[in-house]
PDB file of N, CA and C in Angstrom:
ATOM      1  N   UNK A   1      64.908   1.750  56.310  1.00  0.00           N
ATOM      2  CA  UNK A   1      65.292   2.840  55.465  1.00  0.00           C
ATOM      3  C   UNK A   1      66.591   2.517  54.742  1.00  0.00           C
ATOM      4  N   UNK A   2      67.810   1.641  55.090  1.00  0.00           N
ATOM      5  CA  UNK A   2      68.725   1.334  54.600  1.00  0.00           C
ATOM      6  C   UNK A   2      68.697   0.056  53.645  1.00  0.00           C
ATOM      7  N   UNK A   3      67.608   0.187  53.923  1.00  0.00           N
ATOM      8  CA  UNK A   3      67.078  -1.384  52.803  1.00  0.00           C
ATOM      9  C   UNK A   3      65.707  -0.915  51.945  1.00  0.00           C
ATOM     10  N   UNK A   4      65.867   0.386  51.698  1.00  0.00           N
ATOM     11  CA  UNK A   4      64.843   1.243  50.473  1.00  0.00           C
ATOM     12  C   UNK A   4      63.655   1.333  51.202  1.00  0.00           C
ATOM     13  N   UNK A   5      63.263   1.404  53.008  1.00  0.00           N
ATOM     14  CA  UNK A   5      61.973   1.654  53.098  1.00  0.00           C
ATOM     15  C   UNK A   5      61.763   3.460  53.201  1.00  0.00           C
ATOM     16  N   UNK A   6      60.781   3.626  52.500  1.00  0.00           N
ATOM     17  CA  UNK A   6      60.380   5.141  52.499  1.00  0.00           C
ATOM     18  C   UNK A   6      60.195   5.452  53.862  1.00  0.00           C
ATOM     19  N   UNK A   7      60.464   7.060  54.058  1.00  0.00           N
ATOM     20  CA  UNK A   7      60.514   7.670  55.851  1.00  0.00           C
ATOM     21  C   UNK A   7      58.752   8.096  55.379  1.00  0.00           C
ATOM     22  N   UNK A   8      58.228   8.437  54.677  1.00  0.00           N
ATOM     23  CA  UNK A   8      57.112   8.470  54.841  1.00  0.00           C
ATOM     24  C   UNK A   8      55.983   7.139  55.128  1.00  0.00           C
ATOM     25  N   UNK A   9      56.211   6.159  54.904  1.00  0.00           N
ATOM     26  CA  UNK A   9      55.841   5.356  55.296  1.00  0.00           C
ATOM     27  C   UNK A   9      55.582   4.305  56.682  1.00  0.00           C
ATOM     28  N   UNK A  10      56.642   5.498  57.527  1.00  0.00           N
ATOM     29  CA  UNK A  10      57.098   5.038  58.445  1.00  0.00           C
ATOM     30  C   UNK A  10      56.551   6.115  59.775  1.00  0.00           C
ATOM     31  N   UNK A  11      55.656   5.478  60.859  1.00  0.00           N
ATOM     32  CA  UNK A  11      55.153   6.613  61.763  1.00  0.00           C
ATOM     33  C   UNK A  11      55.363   5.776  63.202  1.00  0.00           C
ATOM     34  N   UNK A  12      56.082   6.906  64.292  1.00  0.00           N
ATOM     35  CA  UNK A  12      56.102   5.895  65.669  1.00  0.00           C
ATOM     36  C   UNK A  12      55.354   6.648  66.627  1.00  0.00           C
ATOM     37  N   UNK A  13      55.273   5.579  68.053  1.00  0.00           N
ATOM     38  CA  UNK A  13      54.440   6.658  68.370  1.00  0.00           C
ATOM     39  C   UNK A  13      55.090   6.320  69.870  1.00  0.00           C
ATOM     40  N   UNK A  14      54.426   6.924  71.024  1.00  0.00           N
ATOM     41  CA  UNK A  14      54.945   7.040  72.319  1.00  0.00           C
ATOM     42  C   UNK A  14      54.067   6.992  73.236  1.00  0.00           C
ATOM     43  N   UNK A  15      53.417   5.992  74.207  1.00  0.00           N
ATOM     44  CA  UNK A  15      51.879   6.439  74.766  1.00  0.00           C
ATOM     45  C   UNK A  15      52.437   6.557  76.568  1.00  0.00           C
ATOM     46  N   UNK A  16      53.603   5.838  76.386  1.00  0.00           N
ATOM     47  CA  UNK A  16      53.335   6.069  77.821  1.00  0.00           C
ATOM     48  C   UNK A  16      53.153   7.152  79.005  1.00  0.00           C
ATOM     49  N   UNK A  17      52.609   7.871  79.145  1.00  0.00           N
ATOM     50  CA  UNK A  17      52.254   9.197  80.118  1.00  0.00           C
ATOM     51  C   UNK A  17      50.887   9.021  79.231  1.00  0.00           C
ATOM     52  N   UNK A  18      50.415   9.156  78.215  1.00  0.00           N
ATOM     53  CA  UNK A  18      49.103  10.007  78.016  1.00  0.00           C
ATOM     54  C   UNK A  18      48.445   8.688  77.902  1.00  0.00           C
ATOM     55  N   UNK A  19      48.623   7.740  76.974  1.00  0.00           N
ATOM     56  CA  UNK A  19      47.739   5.976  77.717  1.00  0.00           C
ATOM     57  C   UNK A  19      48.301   5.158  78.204  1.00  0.00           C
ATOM     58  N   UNK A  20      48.259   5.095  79.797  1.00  0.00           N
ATOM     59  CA  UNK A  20      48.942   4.476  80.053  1.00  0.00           C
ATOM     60  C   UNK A  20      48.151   2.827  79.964  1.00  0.00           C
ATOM     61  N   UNK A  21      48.247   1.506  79.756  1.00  0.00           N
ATOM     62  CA  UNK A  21      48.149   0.362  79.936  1.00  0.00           C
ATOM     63  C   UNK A  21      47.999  -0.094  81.003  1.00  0.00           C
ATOM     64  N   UNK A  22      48.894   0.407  82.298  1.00  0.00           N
ATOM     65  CA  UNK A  22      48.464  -0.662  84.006  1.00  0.00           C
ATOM     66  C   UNK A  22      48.948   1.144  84.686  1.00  0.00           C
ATOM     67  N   UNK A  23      48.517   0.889  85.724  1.00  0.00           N
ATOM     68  CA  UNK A  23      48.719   1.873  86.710  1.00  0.00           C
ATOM     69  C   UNK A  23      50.233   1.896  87.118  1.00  0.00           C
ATOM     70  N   UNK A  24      50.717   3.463  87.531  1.00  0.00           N
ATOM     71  CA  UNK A  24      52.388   3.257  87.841  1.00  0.00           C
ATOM     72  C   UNK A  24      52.089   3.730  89.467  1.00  0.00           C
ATOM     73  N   UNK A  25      50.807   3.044  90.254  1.00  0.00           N
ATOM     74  CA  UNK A  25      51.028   3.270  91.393  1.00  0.00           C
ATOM     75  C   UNK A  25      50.085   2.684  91.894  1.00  0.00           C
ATOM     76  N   UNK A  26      50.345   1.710  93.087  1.00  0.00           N
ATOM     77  CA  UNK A  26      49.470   0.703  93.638  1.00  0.00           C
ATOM     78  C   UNK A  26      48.652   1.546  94.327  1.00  0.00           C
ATOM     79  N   UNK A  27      47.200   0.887  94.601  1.00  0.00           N
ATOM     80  CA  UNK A  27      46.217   1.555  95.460  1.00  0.00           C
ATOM     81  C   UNK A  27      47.047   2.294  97.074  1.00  0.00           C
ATOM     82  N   UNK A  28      48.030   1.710  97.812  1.00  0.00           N
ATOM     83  CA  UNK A  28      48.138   2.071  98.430  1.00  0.00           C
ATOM     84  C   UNK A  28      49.399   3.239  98.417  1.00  0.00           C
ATOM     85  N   UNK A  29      49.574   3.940  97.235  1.00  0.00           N
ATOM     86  CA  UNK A  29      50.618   5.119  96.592  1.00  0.00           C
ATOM     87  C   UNK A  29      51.707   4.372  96.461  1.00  0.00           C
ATOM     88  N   UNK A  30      51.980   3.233  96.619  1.00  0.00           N
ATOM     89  CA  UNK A  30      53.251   2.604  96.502  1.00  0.00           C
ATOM     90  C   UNK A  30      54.045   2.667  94.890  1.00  0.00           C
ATOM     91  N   UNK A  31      54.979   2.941  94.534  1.00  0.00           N
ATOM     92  CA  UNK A  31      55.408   2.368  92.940  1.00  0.00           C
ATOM     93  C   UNK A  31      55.280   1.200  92.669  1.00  0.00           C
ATOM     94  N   UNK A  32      54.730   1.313  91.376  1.00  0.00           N
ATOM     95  CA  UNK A  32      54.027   0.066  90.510  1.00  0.00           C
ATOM     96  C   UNK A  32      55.444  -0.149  90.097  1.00  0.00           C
ATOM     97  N   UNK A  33      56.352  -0.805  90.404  1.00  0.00           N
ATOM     98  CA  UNK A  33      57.341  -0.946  88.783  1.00  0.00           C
ATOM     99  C   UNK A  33      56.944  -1.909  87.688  1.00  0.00           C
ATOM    100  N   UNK A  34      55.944  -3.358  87.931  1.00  0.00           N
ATOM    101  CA  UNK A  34      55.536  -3.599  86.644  1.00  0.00           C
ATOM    102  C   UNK A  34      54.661  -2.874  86.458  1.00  0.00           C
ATOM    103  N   UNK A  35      54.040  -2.037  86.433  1.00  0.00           N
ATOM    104  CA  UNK A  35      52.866  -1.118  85.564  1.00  0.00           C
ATOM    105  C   UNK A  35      53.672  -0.090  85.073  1.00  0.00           C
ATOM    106  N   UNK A  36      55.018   0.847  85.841  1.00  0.00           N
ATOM    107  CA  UNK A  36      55.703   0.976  85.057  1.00  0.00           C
ATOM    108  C   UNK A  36      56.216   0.427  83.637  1.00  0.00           C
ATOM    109  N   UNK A  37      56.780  -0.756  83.635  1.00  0.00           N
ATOM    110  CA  UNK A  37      57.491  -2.086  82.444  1.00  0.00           C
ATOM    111  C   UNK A  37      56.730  -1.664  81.594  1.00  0.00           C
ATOM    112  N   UNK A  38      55.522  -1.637  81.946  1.00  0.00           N
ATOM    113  CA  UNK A  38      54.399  -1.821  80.651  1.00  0.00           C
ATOM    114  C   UNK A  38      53.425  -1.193  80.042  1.00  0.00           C
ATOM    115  N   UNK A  39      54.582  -0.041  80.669  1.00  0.00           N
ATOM    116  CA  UNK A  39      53.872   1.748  80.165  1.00  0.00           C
ATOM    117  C   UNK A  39      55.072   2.029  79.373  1.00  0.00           C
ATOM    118  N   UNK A  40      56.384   1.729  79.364  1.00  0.00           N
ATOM    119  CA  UNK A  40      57.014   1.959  78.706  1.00  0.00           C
ATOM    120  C   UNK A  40      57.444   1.108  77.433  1.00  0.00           C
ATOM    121  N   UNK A  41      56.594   1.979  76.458  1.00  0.00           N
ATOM    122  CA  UNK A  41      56.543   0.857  74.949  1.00  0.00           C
ATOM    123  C   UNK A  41      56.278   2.185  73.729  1.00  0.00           C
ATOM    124  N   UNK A  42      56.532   1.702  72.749  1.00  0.00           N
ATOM    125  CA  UNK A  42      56.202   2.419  71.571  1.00  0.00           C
ATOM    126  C   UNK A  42      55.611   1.227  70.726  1.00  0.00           C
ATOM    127  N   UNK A  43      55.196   2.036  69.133  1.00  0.00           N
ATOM    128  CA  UNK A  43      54.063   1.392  68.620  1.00  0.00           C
ATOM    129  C   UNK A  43      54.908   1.780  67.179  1.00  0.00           C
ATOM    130  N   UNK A  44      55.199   1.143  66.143  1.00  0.00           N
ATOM    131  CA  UNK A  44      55.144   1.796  64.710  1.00  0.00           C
ATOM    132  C   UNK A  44      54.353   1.108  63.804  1.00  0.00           C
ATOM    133  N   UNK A  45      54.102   2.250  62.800  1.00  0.00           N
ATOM    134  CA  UNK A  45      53.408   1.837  62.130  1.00  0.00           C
ATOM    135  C   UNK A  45      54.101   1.865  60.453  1.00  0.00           C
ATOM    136  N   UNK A  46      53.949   0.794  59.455  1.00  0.00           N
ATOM    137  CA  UNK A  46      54.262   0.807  58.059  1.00  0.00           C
ATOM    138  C   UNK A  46      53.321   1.192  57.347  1.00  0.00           C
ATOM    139  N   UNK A  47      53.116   2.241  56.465  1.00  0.00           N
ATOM    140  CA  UNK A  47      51.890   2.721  55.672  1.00  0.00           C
ATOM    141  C   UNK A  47      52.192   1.855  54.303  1.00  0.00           C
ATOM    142  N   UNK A  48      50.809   1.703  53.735  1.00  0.00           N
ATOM    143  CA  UNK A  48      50.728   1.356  52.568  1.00  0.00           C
ATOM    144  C   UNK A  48      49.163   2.431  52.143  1.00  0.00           C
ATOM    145  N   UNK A  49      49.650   3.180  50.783  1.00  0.00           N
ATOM    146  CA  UNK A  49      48.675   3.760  50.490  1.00  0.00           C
ATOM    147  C   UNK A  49      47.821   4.597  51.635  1.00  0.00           C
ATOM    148  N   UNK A  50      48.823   5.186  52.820  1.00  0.00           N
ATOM    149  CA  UNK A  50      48.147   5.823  53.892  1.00  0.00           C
ATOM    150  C   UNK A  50      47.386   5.474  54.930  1.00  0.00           C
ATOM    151  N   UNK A  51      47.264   3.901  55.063  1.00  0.00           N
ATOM    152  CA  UNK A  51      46.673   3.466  56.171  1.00  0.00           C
ATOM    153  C   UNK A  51      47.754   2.648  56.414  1.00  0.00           C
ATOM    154  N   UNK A  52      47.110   1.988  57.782  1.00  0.00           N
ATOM    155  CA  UNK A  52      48.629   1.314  58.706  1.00  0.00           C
ATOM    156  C   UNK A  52      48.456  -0.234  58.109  1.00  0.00           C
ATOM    157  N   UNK A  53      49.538  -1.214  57.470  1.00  0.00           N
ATOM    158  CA  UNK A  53      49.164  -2.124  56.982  1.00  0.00           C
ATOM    159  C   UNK A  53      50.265  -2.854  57.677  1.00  0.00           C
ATOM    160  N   UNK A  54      51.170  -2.620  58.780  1.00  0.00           N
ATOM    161  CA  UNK A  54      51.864  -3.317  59.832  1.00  0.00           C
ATOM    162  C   UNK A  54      51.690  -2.795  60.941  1.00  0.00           C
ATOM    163  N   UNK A  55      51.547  -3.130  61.945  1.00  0.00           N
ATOM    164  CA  UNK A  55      52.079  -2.546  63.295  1.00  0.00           C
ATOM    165  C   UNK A  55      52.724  -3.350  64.328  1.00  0.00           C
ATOM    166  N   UNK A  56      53.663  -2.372  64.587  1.00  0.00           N
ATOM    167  CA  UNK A  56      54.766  -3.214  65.257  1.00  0.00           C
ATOM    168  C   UNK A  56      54.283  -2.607  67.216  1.00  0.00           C
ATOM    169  N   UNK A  57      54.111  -3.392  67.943  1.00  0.00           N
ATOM    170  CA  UNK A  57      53.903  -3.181  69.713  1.00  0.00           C
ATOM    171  C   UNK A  57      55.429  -3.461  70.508  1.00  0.00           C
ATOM    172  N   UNK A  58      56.162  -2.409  70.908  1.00  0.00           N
ATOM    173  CA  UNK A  58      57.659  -3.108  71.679  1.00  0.00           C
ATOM    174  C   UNK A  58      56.629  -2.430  73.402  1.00  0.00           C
TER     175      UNK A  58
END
């Protein structure tokens, strides 16, 4: 945005609780902390003409 990108062009997103990627708890109830790691990520996306024509995975 400080280098002229439009805020409309620009959409992020947040999945971890509603998809999570690995389980945050081993079969035996234990804490997952890597399935944690790798629930916690966001996603953005760069629009061009309204569809996503980058996406960025952290």
């Amino acid at each position: 945005m400080a280098q002229g990108l439009s805020k409309d062009r620009m959409e992020y997103f947040f999945f971890g609780e509603s998809l999570p990627v690995a389980p945050n708890s081993n079969p035996d109830g234990s804490d997952n902390e890597r399935g944690r790691q790798l629930n916690r990520r966001c996603e953005f996306e760069l629009k061009k003409d309204g569809t996503a024509d980058i996406i960025f995975k952290f």
